[in-house]
C-alpha atoms as a PDB file:
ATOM      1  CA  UNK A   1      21.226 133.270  73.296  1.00  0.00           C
ATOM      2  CA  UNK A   2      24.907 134.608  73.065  1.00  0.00           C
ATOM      3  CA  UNK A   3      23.903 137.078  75.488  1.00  0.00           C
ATOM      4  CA  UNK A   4      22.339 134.593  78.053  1.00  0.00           C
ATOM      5  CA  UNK A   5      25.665 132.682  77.866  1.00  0.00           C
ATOM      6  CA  UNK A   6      27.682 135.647  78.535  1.00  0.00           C
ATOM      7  CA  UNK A   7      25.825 136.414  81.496  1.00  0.00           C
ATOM      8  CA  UNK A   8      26.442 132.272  82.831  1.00  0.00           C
ATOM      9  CA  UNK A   9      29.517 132.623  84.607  1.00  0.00           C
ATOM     10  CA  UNK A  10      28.849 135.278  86.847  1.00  0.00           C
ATOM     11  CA  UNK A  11      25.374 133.479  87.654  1.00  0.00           C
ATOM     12  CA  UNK A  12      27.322 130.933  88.450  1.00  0.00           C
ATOM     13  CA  UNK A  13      29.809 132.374  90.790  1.00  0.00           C
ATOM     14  CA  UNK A  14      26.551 134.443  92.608  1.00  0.00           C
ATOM     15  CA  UNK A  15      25.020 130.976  93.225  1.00  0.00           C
ATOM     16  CA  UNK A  16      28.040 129.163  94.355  1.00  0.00           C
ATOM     17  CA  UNK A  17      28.281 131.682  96.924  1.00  0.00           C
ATOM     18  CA  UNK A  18      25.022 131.188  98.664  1.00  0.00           C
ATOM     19  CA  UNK A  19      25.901 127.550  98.703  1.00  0.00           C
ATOM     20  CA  UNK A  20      23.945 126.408  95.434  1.00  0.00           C
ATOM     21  CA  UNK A  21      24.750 125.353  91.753  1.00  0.00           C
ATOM     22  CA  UNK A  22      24.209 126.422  88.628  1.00  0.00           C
ATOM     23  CA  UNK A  23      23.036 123.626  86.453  1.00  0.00           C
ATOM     24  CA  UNK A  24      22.884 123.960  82.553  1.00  0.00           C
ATOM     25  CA  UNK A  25      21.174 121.443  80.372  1.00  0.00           C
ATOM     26  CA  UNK A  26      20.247 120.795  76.928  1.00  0.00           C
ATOM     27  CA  UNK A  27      17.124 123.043  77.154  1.00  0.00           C
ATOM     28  CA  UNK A  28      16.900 124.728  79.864  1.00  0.00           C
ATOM     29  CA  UNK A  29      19.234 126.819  83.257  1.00  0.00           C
ATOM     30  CA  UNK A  30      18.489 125.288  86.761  1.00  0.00           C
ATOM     31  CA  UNK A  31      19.252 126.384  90.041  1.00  0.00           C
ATOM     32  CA  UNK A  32      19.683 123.894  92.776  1.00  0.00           C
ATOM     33  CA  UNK A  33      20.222 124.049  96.500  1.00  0.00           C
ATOM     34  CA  UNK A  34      18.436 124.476  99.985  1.00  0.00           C
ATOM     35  CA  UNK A  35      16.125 127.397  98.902  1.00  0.00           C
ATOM     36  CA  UNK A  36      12.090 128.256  98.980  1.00  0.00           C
ATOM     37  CA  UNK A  37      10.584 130.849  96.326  1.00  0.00           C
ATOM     38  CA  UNK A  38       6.513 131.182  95.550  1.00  0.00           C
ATOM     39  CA  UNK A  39       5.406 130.075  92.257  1.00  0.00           C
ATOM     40  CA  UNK A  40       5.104 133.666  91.447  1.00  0.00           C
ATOM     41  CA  UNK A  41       8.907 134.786  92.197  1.00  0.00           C
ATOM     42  CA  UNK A  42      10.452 132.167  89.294  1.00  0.00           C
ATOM     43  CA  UNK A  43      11.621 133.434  86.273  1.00  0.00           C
ATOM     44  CA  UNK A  44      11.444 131.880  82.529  1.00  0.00           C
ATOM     45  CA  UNK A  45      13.433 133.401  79.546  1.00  0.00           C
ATOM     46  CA  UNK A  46      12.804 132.047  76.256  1.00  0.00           C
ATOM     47  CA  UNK A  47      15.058 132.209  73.460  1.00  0.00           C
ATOM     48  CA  UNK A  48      14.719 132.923  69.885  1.00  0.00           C
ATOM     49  CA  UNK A  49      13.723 129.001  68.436  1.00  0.00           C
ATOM     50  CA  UNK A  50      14.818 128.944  64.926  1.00  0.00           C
ATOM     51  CA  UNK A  51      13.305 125.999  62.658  1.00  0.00           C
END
């Protein structure tokens, strides 16, 4: 987790410059904006759940 949230504001500034936004919620990352990918081409990280 701490090194996902290092990585967050230069994922950020990379989106913003193609013209889309970073969004970060309670459980997951989203990236929104005008763009197409195959079902294949997304990515999913999961973190270390601790109970």
């Amino acid at each position: 987790d701490d090194q996902i949230k290092q990585i967050i504001p230069s994922v950020a500034y990379a989106l913003a410059r193609v013209h889309m936004h970073f969004v970060e919620s309670g459980f997951c990352y989203t990236a929104r904006g005008g763009f197409c990918f195959p079902e294949d081409a997304i990515q999913e990280f999961h973190g270390n759940q601790k109970h």
